[in-house]
N, C-alpha and C. Protein backbone atom coordinates (compact mmCIF):
# COMPACT_ATOMS: atom_id res chain seq x y z
N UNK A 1 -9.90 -4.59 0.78
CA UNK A 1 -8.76 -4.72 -0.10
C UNK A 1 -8.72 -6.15 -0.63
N UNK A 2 -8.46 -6.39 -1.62
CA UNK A 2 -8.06 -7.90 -2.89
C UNK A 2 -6.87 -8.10 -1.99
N UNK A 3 -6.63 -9.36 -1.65
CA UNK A 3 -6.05 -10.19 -1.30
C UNK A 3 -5.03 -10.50 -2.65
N UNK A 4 -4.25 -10.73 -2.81
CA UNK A 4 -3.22 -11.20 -4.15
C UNK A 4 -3.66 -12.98 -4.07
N UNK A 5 -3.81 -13.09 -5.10
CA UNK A 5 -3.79 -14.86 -5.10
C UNK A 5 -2.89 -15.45 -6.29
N UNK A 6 -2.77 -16.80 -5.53
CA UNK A 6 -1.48 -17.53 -6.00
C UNK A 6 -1.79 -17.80 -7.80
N UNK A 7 -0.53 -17.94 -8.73
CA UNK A 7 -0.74 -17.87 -10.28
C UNK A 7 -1.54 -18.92 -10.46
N UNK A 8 -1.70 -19.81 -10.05
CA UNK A 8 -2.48 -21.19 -10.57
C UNK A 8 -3.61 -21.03 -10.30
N UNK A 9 -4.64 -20.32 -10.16
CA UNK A 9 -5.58 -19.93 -9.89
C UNK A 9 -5.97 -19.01 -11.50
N UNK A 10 -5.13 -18.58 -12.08
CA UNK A 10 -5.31 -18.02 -13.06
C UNK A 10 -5.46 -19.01 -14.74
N UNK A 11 -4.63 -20.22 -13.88
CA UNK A 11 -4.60 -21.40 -15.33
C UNK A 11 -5.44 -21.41 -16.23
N UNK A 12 -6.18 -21.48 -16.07
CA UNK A 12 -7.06 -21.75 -17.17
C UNK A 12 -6.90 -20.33 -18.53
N UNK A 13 -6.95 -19.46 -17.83
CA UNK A 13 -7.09 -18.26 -18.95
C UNK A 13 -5.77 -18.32 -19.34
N UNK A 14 -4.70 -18.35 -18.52
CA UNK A 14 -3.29 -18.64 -18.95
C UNK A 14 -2.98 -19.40 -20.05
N UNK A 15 -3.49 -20.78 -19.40
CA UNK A 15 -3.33 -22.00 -20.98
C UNK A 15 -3.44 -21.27 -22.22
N UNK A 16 -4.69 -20.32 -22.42
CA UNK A 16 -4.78 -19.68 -23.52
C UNK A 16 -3.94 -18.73 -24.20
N UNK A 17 -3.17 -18.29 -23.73
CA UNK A 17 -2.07 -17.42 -23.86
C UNK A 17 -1.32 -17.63 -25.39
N UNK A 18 -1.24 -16.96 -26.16
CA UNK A 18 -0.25 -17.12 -26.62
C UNK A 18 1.40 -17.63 -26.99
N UNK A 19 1.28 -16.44 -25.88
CA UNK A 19 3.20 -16.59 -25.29
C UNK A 19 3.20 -17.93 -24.35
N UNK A 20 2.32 -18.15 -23.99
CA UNK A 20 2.23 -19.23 -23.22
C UNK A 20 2.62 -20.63 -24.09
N UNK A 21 1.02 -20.62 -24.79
CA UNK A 21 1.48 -21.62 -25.54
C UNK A 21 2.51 -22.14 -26.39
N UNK A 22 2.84 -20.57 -27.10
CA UNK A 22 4.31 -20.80 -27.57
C UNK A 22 5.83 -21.55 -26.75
N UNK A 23 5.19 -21.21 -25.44
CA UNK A 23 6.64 -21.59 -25.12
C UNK A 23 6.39 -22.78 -23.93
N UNK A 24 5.53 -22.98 -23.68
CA UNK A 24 4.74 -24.71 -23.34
C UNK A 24 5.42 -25.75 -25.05
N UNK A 25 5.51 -24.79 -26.22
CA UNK A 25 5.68 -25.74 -27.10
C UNK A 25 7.23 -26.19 -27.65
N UNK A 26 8.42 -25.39 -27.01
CA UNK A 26 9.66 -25.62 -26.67
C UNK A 26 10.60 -25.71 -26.06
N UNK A 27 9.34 -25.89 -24.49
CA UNK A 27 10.08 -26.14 -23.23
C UNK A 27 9.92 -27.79 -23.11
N UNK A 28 10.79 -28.11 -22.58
CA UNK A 28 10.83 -29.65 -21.81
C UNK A 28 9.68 -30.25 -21.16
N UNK A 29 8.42 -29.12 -20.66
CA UNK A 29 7.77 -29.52 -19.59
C UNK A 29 6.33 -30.45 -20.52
N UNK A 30 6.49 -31.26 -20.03
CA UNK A 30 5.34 -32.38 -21.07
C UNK A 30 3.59 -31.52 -20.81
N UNK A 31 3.66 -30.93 -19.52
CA UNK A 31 2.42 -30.49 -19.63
C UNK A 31 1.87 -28.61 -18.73
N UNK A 32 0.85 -28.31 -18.83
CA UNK A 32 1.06 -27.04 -17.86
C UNK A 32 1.40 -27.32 -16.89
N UNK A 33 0.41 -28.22 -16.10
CA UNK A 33 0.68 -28.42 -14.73
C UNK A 33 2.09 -28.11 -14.08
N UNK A 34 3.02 -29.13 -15.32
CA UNK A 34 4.41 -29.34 -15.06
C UNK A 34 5.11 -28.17 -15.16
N UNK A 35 4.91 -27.19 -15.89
CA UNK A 35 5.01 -25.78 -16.53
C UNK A 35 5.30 -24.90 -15.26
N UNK A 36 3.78 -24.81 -14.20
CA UNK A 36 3.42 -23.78 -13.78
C UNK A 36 4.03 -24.77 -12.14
N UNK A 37 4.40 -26.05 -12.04
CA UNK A 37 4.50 -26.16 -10.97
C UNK A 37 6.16 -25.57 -10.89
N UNK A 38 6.90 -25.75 -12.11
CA UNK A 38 8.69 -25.25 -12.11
C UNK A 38 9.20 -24.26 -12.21
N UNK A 39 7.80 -23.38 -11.92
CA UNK A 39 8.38 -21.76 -11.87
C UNK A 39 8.63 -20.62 -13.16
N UNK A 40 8.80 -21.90 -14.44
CA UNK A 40 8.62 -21.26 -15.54
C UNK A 40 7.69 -20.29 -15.88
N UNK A 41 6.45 -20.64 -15.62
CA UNK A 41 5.02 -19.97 -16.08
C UNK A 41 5.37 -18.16 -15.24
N UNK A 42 5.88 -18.43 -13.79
CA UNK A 42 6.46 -17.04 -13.37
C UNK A 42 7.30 -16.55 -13.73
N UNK A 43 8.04 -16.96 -13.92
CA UNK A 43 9.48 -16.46 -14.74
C UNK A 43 8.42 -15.88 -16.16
N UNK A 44 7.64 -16.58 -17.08
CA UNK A 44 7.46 -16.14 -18.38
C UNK A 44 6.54 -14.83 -17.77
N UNK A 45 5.65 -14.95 -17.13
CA UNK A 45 4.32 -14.06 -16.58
C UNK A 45 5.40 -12.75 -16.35
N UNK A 46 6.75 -12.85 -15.47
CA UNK A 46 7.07 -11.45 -15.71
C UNK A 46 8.00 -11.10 -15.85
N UNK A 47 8.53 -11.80 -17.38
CA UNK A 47 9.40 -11.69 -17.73
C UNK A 47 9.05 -10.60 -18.94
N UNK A 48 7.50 -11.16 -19.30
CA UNK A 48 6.65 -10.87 -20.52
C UNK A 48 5.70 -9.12 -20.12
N UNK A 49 5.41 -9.18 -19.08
CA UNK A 49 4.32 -7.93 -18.50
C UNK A 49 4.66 -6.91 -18.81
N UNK A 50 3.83 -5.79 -19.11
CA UNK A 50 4.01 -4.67 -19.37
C UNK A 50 3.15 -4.05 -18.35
N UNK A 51 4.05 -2.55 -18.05
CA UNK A 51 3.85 -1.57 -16.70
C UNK A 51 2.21 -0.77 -17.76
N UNK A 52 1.30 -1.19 -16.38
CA UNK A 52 0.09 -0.75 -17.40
C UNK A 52 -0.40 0.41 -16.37
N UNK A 53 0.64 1.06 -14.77
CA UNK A 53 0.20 1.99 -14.25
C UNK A 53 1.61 2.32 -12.87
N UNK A 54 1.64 3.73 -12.69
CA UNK A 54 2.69 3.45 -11.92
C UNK A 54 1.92 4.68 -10.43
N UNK A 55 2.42 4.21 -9.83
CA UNK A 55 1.82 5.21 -8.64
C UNK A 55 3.63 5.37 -7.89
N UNK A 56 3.53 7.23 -8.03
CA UNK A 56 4.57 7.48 -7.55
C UNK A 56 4.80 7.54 -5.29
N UNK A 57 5.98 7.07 -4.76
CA UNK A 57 6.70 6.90 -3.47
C UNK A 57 7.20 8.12 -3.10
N UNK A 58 7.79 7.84 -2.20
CA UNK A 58 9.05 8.29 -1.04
C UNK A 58 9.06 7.36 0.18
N UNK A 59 10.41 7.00 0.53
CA UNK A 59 10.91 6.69 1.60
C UNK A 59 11.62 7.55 2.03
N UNK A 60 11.50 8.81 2.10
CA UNK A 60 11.90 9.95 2.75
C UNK A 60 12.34 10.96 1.99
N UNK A 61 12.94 12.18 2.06
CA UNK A 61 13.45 12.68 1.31
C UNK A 61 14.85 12.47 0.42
N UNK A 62 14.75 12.49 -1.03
CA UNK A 62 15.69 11.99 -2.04
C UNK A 62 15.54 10.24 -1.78
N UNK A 63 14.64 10.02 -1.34
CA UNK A 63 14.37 8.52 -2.04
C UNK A 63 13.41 7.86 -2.14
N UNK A 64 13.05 8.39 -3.81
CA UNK A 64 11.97 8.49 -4.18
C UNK A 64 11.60 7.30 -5.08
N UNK A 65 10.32 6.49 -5.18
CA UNK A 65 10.66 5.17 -6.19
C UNK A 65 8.84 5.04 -6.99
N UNK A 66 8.84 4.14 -7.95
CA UNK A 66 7.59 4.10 -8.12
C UNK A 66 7.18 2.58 -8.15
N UNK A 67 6.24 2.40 -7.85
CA UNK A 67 5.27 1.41 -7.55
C UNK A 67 4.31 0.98 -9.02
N UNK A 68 4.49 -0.05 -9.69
CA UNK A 68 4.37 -0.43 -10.90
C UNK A 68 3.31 -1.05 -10.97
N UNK A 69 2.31 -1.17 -11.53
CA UNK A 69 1.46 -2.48 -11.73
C UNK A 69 1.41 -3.00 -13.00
N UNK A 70 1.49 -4.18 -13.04
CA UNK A 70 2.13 -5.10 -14.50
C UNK A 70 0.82 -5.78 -14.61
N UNK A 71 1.42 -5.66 -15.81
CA UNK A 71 -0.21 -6.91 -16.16
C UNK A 71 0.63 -8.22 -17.52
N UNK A 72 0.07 -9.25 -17.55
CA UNK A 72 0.37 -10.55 -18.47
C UNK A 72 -0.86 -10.78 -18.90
N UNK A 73 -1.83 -10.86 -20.09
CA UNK A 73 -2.69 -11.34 -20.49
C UNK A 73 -3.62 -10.80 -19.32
N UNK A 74 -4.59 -12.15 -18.96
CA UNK A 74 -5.19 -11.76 -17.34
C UNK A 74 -4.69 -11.19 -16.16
N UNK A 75 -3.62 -11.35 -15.87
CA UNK A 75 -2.83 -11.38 -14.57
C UNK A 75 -2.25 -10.05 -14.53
N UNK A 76 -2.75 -9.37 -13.27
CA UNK A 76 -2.23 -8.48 -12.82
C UNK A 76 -1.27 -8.60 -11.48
N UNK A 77 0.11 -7.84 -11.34
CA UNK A 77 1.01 -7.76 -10.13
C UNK A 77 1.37 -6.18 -9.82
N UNK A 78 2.21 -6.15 -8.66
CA UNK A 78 3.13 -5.49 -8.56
C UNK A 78 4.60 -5.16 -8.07
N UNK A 79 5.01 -4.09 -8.59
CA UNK A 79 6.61 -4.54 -8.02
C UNK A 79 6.92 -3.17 -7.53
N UNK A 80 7.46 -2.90 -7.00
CA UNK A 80 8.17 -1.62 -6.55
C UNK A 80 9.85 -2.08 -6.19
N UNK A 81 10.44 -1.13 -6.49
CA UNK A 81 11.55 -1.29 -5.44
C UNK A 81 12.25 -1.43 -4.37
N UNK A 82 12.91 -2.30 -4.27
CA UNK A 82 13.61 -2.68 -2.84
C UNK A 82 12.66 -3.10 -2.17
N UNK A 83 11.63 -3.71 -2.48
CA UNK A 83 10.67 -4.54 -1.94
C UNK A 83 9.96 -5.76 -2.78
N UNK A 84 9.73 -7.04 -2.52
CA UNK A 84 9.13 -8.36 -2.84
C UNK A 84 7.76 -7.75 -3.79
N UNK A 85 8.00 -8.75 -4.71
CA UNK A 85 6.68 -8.49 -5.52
C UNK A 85 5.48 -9.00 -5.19
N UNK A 86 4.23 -8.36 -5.45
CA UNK A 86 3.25 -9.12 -4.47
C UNK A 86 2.21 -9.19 -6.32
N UNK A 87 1.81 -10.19 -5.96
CA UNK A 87 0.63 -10.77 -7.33
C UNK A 87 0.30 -11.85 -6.93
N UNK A 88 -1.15 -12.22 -7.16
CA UNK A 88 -1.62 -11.86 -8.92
C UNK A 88 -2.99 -11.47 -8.06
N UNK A 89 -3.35 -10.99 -9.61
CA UNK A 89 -4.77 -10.11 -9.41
C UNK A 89 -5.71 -10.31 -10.37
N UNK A 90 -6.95 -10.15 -10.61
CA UNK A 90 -7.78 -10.52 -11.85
C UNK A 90 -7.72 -9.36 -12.62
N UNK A 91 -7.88 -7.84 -11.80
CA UNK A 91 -8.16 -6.93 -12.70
C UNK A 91 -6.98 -5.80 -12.11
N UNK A 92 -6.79 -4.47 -13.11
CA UNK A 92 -5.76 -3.83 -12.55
C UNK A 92 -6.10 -2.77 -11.74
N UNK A 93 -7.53 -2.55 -11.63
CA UNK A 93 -8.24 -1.80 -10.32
C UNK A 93 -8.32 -2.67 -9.00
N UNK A 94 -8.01 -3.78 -8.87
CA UNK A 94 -7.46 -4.71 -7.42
C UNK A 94 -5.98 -4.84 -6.84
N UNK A 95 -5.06 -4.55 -8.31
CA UNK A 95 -3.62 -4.17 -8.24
C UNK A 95 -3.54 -3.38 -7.40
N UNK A 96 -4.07 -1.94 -7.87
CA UNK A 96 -3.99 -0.76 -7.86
C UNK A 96 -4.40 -0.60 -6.59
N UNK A 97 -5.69 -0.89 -6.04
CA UNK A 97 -6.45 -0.84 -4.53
C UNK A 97 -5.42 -1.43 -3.54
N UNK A 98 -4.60 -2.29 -4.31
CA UNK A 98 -3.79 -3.16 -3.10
C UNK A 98 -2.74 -2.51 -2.60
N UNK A 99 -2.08 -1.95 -4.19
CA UNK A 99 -0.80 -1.01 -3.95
C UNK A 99 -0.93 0.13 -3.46
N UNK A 100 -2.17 0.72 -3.14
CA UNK A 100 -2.32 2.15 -2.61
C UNK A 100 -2.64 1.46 -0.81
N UNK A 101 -2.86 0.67 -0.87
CA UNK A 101 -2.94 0.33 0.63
C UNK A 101 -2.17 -0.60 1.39
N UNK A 102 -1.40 -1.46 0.56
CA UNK A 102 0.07 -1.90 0.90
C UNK A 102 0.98 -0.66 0.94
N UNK A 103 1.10 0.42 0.02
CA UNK A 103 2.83 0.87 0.53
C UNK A 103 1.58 2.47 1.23
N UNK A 104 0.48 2.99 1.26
CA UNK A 104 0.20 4.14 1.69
C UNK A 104 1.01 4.95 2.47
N UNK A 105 1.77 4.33 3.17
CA UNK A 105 3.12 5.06 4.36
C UNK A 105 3.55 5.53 3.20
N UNK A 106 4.32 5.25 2.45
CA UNK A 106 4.92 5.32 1.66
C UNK A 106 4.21 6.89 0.36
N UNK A 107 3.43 6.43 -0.11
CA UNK A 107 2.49 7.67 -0.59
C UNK A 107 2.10 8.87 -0.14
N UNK A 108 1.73 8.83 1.11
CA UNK A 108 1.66 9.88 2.28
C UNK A 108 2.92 10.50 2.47
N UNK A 109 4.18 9.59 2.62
CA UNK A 109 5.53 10.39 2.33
C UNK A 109 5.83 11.30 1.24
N UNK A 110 5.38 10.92 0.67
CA UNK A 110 5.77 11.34 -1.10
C UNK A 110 5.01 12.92 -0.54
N UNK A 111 3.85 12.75 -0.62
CA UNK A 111 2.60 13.90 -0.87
C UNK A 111 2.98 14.75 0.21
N UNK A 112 3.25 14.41 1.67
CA UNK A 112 4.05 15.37 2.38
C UNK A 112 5.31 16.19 2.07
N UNK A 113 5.97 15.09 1.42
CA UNK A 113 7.37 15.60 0.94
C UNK A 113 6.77 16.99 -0.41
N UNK A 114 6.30 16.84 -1.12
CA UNK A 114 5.77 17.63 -2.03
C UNK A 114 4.98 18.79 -1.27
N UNK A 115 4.32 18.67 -0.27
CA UNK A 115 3.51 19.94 -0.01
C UNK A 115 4.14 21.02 1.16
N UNK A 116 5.63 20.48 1.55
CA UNK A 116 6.62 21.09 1.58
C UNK A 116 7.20 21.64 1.06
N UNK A 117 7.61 21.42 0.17
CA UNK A 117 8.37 21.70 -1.22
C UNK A 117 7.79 22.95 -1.60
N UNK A 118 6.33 22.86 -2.02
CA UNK A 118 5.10 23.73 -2.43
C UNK A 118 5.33 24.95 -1.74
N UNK A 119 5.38 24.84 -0.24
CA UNK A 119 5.30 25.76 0.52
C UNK A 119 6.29 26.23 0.53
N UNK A 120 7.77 26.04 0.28
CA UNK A 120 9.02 26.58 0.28
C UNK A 120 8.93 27.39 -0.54
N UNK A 121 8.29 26.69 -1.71
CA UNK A 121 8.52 27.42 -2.89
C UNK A 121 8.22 29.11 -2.89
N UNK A 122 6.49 28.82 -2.38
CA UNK A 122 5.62 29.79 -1.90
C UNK A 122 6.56 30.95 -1.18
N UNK A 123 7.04 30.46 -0.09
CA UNK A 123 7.97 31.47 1.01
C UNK A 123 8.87 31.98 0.41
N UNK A 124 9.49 31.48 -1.06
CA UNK A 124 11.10 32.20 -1.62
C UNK A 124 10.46 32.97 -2.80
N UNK A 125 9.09 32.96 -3.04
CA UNK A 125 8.36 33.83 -3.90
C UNK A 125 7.96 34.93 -3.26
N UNK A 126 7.31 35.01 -2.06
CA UNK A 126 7.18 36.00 -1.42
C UNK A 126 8.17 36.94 -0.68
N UNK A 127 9.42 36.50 -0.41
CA UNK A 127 10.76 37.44 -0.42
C UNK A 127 11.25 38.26 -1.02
């Protein structure tokens, strides 16, 4: 499993950014460094991301949530609900590997909860 590593590790492709640069060019902060050490650069990274995959949960029955993976330019994360966001990633197949093996309890719930369901269904068809 990909390990998540810290955003500054991503700088360089970041600098290039667009949105980045745009807003390196009307913030206060004289430089990236200064940028990415004040939390801004995270705040912009996902403030800006778009959900580029979602893998559906359960924490039991009727509480059900999905597990998001975001991406910013390079940078891939994820977020789910009622739980800490864990990022960054290079690609969104390391997201994805991480989030299926960070919440799997969680997935396995879901897919149990469903092949119950299945089978109920099954039993009130055959009545």
């Amino acid at each position: 499993m990909s390990e998540p590593l810290e955003l500054h590790h991503f700088s360089h492709a970041l600098q290039k950014d667009p949105t980045v640069i745009e807003a390196l060019a009307v913030n206060a902060a004289p430089s990236f460094d200064e940028f990415l050490a004040s939390s801004q650069l995270e705040d912009l990274v996902k403030n800006h991301s778009i959900e580029v995959d979602t893998i559906e949960a359960a924490g039991g029955c009727e509480h059900y949530f999905n597990i998001e993976i975001k991406a910013f330019g390079p940078v891939y994360w994820i977020q789910a609900s009622e739980f800490d966001d864990i990022g960054y990633f290079g690609s969104e197949k390391e997201a994805v590997e991480h989030a299926r093996e960070e919440y799997a309890t969680y997935i396995e719930t879901l897919e149990e909860l469903q092949t119950e369901t299945y089978e109920d269904d099954e039993e009130e068809e055959e009545e």
